[in-house]
C-alpha atoms as a PDB file:
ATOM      1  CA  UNK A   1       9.830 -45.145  45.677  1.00  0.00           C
ATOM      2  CA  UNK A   2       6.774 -43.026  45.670  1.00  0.00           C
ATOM      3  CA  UNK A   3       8.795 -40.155  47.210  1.00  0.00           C
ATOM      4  CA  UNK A   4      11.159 -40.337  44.106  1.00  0.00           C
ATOM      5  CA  UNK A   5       8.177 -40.783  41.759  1.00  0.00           C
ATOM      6  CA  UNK A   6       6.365 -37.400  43.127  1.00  0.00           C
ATOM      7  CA  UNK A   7       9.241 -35.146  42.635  1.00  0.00           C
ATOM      8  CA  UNK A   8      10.155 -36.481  39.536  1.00  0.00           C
ATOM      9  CA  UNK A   9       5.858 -35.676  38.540  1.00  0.00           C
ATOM     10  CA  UNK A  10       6.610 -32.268  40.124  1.00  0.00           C
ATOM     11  CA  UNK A  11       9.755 -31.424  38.481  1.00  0.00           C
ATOM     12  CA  UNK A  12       7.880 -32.233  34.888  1.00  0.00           C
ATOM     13  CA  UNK A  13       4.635 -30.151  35.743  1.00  0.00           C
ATOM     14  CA  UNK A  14       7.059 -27.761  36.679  1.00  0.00           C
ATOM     15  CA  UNK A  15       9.413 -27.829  33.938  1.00  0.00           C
ATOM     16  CA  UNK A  16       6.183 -27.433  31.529  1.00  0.00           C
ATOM     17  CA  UNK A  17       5.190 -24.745  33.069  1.00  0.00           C
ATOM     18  CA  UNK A  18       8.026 -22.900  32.525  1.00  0.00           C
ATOM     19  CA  UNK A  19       8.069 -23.903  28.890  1.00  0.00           C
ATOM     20  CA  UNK A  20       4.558 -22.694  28.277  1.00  0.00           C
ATOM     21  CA  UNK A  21       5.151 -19.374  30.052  1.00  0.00           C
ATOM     22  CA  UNK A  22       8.580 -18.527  28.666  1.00  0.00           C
ATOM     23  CA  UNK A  23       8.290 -20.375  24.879  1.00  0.00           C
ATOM     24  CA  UNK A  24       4.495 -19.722  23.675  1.00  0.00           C
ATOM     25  CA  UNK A  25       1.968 -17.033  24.351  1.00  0.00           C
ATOM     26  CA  UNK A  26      -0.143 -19.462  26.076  1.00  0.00           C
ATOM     27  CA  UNK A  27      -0.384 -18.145  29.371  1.00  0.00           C
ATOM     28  CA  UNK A  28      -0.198 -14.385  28.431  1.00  0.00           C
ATOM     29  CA  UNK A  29      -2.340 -11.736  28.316  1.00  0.00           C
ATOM     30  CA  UNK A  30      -2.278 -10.027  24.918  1.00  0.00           C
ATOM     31  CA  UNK A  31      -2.848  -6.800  27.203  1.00  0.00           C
ATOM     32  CA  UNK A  32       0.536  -6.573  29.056  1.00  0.00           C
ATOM     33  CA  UNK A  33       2.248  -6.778  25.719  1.00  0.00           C
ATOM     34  CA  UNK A  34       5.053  -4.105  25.676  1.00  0.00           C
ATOM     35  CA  UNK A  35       4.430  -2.396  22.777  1.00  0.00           C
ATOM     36  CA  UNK A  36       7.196  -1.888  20.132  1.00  0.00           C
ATOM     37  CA  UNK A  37       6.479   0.920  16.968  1.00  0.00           C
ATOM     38  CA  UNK A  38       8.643   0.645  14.073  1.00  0.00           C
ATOM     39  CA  UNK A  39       8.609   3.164  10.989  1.00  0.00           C
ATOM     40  CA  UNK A  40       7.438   2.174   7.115  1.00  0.00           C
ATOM     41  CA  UNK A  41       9.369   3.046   4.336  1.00  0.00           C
ATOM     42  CA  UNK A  42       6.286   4.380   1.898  1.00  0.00           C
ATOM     43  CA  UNK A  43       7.243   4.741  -1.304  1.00  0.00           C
ATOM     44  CA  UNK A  44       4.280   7.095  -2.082  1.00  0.00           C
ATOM     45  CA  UNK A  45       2.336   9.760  -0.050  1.00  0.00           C
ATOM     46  CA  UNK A  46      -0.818   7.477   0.483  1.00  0.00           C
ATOM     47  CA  UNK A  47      -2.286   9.570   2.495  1.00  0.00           C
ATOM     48  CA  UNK A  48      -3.684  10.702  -0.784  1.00  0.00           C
ATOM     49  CA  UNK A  49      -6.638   8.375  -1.453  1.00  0.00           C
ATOM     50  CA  UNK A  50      -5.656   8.576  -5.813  1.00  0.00           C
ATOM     51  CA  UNK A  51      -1.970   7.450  -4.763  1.00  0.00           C
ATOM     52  CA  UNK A  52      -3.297   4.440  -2.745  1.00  0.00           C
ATOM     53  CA  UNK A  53      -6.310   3.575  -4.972  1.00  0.00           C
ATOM     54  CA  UNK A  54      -3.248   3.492  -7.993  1.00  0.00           C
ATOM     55  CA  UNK A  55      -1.092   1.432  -5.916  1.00  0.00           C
ATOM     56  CA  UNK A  56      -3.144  -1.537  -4.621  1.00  0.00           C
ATOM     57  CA  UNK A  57      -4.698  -4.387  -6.843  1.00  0.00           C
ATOM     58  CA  UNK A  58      -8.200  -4.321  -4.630  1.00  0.00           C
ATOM     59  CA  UNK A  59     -10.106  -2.298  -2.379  1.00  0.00           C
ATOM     60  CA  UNK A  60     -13.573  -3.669  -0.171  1.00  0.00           C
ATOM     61  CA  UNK A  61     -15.432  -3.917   3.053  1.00  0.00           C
ATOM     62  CA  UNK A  62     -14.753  -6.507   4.984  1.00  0.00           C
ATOM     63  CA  UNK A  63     -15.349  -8.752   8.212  1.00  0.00           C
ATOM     64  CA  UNK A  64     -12.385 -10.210   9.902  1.00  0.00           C
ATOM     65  CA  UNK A  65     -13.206 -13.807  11.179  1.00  0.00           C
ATOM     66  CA  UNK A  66     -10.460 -14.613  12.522  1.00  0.00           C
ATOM     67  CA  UNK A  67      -6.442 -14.511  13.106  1.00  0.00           C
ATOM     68  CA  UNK A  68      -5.258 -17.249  10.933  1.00  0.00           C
ATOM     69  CA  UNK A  69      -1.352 -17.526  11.635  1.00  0.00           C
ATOM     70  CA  UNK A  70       1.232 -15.274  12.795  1.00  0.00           C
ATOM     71  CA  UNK A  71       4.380 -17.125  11.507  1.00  0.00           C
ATOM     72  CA  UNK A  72       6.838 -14.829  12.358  1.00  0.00           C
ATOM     73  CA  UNK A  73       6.822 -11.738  14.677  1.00  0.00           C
ATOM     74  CA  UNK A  74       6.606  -9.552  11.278  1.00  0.00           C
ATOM     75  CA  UNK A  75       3.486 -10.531   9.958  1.00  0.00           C
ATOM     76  CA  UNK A  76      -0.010 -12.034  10.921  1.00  0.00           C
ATOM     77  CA  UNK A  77      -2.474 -13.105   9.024  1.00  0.00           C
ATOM     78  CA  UNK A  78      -6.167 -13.003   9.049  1.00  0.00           C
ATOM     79  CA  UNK A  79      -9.399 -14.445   7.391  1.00  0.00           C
ATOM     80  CA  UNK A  80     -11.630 -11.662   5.917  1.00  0.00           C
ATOM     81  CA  UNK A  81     -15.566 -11.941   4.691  1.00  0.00           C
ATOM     82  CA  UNK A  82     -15.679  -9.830   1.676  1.00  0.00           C
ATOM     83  CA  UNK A  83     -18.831  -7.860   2.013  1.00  0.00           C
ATOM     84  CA  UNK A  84     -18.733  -5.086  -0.661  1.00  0.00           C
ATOM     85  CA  UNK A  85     -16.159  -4.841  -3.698  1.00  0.00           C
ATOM     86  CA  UNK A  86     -14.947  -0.920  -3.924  1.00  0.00           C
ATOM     87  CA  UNK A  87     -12.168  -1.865  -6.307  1.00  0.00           C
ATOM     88  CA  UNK A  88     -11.524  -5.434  -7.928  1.00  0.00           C
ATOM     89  CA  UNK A  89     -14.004  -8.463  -7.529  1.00  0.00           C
ATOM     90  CA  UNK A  90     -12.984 -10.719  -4.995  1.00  0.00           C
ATOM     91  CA  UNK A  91     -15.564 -13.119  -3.268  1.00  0.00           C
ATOM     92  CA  UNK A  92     -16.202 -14.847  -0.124  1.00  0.00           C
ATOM     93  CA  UNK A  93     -13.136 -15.387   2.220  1.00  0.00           C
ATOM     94  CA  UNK A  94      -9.380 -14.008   1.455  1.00  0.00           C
ATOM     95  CA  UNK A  95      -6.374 -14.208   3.752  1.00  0.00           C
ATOM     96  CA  UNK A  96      -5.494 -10.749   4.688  1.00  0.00           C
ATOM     97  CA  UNK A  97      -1.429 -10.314   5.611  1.00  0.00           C
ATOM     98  CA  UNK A  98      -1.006  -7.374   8.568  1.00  0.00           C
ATOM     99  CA  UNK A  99       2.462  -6.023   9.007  1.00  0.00           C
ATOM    100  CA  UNK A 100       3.099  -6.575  13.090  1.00  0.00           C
ATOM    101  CA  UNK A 101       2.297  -9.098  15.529  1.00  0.00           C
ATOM    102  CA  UNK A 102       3.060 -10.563  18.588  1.00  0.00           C
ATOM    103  CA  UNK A 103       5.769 -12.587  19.388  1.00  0.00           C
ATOM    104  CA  UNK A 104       8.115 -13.696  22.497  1.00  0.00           C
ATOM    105  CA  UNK A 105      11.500 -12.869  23.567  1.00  0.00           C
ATOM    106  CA  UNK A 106      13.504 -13.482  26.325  1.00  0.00           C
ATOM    107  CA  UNK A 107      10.139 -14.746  28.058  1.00  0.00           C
ATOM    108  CA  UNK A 108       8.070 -11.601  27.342  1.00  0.00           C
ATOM    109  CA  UNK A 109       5.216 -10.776  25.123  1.00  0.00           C
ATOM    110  CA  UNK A 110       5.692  -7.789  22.828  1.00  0.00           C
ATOM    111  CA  UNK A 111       3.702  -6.372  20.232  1.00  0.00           C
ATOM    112  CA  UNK A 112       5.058  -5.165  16.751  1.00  0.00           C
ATOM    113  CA  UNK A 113       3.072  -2.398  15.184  1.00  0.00           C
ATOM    114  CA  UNK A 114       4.740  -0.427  11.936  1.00  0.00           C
ATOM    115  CA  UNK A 115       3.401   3.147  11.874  1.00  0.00           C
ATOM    116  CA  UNK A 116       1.356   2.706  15.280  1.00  0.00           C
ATOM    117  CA  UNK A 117      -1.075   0.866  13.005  1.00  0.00           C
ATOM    118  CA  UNK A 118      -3.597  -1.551  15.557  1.00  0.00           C
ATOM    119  CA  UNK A 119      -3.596  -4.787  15.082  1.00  0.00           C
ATOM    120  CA  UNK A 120      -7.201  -6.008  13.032  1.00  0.00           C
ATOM    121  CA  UNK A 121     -10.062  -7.510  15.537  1.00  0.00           C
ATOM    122  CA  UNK A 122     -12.227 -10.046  15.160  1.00  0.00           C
ATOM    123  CA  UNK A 123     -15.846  -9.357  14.131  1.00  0.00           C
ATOM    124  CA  UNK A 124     -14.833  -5.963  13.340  1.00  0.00           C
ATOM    125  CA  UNK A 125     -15.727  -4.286   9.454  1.00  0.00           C
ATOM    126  CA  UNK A 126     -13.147  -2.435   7.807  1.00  0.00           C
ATOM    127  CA  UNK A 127     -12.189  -0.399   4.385  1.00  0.00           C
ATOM    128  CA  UNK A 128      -9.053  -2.754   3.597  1.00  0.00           C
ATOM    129  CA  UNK A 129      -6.451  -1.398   0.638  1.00  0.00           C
ATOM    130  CA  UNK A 130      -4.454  -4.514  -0.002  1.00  0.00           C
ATOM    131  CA  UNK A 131      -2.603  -5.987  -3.232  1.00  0.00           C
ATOM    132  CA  UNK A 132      -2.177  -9.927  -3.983  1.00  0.00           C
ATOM    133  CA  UNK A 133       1.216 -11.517  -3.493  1.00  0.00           C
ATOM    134  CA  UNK A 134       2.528 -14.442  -5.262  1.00  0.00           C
ATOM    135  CA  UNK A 135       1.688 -17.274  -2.265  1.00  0.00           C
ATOM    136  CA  UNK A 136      -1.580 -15.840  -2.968  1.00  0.00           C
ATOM    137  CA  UNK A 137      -2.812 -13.945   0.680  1.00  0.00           C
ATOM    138  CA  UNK A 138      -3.417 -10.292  -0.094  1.00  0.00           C
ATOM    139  CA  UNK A 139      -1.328  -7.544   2.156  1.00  0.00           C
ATOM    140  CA  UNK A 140      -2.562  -4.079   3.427  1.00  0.00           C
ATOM    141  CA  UNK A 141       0.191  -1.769   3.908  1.00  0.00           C
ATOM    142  CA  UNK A 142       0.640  -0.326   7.540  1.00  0.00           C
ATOM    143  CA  UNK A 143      -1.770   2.649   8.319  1.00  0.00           C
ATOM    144  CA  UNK A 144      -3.505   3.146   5.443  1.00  0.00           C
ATOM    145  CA  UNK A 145      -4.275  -0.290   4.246  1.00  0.00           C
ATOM    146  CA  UNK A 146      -7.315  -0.923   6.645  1.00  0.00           C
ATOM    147  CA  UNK A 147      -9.413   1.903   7.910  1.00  0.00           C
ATOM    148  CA  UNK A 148     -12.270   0.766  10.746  1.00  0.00           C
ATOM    149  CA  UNK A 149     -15.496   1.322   9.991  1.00  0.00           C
ATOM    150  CA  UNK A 150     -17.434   2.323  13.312  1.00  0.00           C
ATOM    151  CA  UNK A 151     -20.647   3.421  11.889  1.00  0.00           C
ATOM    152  CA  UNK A 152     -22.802   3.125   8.607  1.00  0.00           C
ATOM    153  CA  UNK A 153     -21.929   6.422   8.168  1.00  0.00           C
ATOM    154  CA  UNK A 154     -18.394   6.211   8.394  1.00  0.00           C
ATOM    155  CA  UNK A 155     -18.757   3.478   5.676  1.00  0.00           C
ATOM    156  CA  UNK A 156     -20.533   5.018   2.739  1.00  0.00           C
ATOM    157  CA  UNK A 157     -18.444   8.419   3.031  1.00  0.00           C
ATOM    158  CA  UNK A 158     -15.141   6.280   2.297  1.00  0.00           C
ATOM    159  CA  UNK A 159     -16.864   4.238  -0.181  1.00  0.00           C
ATOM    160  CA  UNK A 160     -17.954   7.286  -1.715  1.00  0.00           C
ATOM    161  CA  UNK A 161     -14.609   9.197  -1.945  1.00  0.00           C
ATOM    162  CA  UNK A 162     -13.047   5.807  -3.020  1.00  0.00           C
ATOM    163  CA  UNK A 163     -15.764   5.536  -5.999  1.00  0.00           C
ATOM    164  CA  UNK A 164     -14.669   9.070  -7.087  1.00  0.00           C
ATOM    165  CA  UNK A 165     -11.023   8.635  -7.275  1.00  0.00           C
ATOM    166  CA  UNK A 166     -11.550   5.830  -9.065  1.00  0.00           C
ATOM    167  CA  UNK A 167     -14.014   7.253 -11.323  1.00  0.00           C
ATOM    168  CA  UNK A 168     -11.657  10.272 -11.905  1.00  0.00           C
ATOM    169  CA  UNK A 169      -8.827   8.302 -12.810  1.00  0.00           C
END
């Protein structure tokens, strides 16, 4: 009776196992994802700063605290600190919607990314571009709607040539 009791232990241990590894990202390391780049359809040229400053509802510094949800592999979402309004006046914490995201198939990890854009890091500051949707999160296009902000430096000279497109406009 204990024999058949053991196995039976063994077999479920062994059976969630395989669920965790093959069904969630549980046991994965975000690092061996395989990679997979898709291209954007833009409707604009935003690599001009007037274009994108025209096209989104808000642009600020921000904080990201943390990944809230990544529903599906096409989107993830994240909690951002407002720190310094550029464009718009939004306060305290917003829910920031990233094109890409990680997701499983077939048992392996993989990692969307739409214009080779990185996925947003917690703890890090960035220059976010994004525009409110209806469910009410706010989404940054791919590539040019976030912009990491390694240094002070770095940070005033895009607040600066954000302030003067928008001043020119």
């Amino acid at each position: 009776m204990k024999k058949i009791i053991w196995i039976s232990v063994l077999l479920l241990v062994g059976a969630g196992f395989f669920y965790l590894k093959y069904f969630t990202m549980l046991l994965d390391s975000k690092d061996s994802a395989i990679i997979v780049n898709k291209s954007y359809a833009f409707q604009e040229d935003y690599q001009d700063k007037r274009k994108l400053a025209n096209a989104v509802d808000n642009i600020f510094i921000g904080e990201v605290i943390r990944e809230e949800d990544h529903r599906t592999k096409k989107n993830t979402q994240f909690l951002v600190r407002i720190t310094q309004n550029i464009k718009g006046a939004l306060l305290g914490d917003i829910t920031v919607n990233q094109k890409g995201g990680y997701y499983k198939k077939n048992g392996k990890l993989y990692l969307l990314s739409y214009e080779k854009t990185p996925l947003l890091k917690k703890g890090e500051m960035y220059l976010f571009a994004v525009s409110k949707t209806k469910k009410g999160y706010y989404t940054m296009l791919p590539k040019y709607g976030s912009t990491l902000l390694d240094n002070e430096d770095a940070k005033l000279k895009l607040i600066d040539k954000y302030r003067k497109v928008l001043e020119d406009n």
